[in-house]
C-alpha atoms as a PDB file:
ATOM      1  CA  UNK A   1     -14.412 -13.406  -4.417  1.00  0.00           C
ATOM      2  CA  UNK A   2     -12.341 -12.771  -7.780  1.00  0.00           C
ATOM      3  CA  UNK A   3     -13.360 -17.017  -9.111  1.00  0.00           C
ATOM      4  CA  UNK A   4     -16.744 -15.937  -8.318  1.00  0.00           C
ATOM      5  CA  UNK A   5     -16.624 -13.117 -10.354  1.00  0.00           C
ATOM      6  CA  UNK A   6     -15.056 -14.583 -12.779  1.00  0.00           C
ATOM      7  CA  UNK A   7     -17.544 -17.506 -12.738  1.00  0.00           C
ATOM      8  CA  UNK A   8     -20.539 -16.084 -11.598  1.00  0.00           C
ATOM      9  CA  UNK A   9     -24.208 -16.881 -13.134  1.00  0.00           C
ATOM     10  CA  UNK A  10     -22.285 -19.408 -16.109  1.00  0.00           C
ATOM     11  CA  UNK A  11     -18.961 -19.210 -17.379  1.00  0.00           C
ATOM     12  CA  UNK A  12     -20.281 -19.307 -21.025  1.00  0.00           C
ATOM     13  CA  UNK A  13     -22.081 -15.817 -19.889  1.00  0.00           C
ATOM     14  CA  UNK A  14     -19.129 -14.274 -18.188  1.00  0.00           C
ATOM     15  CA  UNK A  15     -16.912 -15.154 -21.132  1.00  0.00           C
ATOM     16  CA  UNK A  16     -19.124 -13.270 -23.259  1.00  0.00           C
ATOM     17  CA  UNK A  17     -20.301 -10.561 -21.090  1.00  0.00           C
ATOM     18  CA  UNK A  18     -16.691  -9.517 -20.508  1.00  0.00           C
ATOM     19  CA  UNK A  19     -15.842  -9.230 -23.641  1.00  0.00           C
ATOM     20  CA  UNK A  20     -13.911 -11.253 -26.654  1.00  0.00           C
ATOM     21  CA  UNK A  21      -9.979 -10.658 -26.576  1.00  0.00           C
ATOM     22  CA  UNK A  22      -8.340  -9.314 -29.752  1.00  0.00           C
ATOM     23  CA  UNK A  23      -8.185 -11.397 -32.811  1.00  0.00           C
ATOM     24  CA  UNK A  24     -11.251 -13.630 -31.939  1.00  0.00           C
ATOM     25  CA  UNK A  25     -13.686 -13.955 -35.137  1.00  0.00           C
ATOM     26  CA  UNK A  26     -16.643 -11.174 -35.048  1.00  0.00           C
ATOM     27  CA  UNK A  27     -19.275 -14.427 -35.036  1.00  0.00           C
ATOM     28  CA  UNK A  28     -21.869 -14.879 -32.828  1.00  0.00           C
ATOM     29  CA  UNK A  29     -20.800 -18.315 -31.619  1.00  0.00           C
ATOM     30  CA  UNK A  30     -16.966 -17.592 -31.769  1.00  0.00           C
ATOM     31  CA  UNK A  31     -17.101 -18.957 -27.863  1.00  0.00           C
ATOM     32  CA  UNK A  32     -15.948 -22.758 -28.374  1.00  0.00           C
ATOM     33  CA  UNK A  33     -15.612 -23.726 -24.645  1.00  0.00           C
ATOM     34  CA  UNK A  34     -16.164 -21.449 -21.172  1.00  0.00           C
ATOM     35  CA  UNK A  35     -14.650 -23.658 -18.133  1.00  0.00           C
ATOM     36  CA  UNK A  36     -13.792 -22.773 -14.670  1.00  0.00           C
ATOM     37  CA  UNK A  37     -10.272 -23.295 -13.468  1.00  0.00           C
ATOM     38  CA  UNK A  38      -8.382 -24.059 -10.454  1.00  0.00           C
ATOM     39  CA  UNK A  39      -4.702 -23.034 -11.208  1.00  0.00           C
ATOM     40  CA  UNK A  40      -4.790 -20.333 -12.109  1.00  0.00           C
ATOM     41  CA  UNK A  41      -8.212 -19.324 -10.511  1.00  0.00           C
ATOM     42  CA  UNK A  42     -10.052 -17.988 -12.789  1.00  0.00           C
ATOM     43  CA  UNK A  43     -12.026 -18.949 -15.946  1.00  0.00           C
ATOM     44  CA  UNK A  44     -10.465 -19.873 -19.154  1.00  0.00           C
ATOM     45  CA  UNK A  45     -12.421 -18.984 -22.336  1.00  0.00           C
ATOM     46  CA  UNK A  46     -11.680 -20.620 -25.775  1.00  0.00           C
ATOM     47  CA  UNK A  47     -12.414 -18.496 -29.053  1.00  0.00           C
ATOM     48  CA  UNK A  48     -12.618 -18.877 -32.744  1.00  0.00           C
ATOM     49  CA  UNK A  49     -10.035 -16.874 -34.050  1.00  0.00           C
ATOM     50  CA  UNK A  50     -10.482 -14.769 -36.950  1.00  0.00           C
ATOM     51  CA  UNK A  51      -7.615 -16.448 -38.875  1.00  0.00           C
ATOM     52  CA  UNK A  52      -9.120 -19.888 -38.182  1.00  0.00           C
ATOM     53  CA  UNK A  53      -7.430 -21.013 -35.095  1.00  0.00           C
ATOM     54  CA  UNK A  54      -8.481 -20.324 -32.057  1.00  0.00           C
ATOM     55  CA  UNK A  55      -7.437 -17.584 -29.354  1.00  0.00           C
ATOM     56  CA  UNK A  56      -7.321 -18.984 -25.193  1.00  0.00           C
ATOM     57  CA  UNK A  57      -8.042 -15.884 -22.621  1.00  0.00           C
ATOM     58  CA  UNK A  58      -7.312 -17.256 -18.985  1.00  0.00           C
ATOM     59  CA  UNK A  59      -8.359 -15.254 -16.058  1.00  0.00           C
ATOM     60  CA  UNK A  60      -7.456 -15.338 -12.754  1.00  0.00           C
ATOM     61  CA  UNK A  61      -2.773 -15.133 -12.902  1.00  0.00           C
ATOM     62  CA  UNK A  62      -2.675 -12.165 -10.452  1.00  0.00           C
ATOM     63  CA  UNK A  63      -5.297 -13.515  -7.908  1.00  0.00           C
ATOM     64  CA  UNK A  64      -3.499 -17.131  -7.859  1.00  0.00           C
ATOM     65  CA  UNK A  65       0.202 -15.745  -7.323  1.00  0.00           C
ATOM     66  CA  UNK A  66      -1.582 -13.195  -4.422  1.00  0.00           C
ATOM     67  CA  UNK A  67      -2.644 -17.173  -2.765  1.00  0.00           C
ATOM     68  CA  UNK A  68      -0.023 -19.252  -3.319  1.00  0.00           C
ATOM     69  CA  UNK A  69       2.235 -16.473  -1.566  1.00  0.00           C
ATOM     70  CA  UNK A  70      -0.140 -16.612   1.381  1.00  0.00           C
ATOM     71  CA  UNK A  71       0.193 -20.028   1.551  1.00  0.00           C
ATOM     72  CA  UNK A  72       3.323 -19.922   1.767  1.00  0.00           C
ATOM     73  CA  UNK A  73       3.713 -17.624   4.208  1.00  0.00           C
ATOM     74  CA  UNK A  74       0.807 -19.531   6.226  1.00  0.00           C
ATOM     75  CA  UNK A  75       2.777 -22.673   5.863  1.00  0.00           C
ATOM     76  CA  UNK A  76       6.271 -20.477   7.354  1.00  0.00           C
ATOM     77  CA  UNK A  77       3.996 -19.441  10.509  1.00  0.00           C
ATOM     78  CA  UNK A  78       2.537 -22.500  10.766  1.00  0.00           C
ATOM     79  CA  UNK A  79       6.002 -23.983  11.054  1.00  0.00           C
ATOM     80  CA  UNK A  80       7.364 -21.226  13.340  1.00  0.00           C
ATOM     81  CA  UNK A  81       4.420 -21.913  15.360  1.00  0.00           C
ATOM     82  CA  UNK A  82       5.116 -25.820  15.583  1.00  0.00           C
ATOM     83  CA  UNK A  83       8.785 -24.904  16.013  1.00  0.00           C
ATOM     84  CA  UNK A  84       8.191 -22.955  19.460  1.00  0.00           C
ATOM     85  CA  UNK A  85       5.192 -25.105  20.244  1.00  0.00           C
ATOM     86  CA  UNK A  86       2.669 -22.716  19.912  1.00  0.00           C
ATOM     87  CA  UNK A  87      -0.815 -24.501  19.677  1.00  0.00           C
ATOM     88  CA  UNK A  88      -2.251 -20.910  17.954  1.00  0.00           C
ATOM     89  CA  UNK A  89       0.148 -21.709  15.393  1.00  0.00           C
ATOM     90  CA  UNK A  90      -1.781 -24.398  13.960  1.00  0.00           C
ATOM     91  CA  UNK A  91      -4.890 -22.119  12.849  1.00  0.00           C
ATOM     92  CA  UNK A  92      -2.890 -19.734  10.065  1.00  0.00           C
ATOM     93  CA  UNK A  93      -2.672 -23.765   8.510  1.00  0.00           C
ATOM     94  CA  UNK A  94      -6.413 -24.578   9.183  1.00  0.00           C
ATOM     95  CA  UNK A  95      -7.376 -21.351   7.993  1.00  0.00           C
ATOM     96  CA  UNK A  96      -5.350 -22.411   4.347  1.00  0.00           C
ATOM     97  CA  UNK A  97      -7.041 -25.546   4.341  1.00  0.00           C
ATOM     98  CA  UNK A  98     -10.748 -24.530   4.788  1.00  0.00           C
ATOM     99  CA  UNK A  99      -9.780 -21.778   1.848  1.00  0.00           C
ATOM    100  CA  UNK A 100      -8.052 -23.946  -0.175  1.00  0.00           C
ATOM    101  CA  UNK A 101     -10.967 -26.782   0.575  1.00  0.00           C
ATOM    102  CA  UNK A 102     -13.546 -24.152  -0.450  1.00  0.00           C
ATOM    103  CA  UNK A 103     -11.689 -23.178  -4.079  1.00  0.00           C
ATOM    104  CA  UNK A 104     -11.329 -26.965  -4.694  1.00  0.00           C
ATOM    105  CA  UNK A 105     -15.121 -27.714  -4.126  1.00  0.00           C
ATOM    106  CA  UNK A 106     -16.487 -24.756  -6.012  1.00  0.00           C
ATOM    107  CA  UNK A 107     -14.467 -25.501  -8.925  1.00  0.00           C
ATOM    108  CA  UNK A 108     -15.447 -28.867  -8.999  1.00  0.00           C
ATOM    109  CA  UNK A 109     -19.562 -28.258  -9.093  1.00  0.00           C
END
């Protein structure tokens, strides 16, 4: 839900919507580049920077490290699961791969 957020209606829009980070030149086309990213999820906006350089703002840290420690810990039941020859512990590792599946094919539209 957060990558949609972050992403939805263009990233060009959301980048400006949600405002420029410090430092960015006060220019009305001080966005360079708007592009969605997988790792971290999120969005990662490049600026103009008002000492001619330009200033990156990345989305999305909190809401990756929040996933990859769920897939780890899917991955650790998984393995338990496999381990005492549950069958039920296969779906805590099909449920990671239809999520990660999902973040993989909306980043790539």
């Amino acid at each position: 839900m957060q990558l949609y957020g972050d992403t939805r209606e263009n990233v060009d829009y959301r980048c400006i919507v949600d405002g420029s980070p410090a430092g960015v030149a006060a220019t009305e086309n001080a966005l360079i580049s708007a592009r969605v990213t997988l790792v971290p999820m999120g969005r990662l906006c490049t600026w103009h920077a008002a000492n001619g350089g330009v200033v990156l703002d990345q989305s999305g840290w909190p809401l990756t490290l929040v996933f990859l420690g769920c897939s780890a810990l899917a991955v650790a039941f998984t393995t338990y699961g496999a381990l005492k020859r549950y069958a039920s512990g296969l779906v805590p590792l099909a449920v990671l791969a239809a999520f990660w599946l999902g973040i993989l094919a909306y980043v790539n539209v």
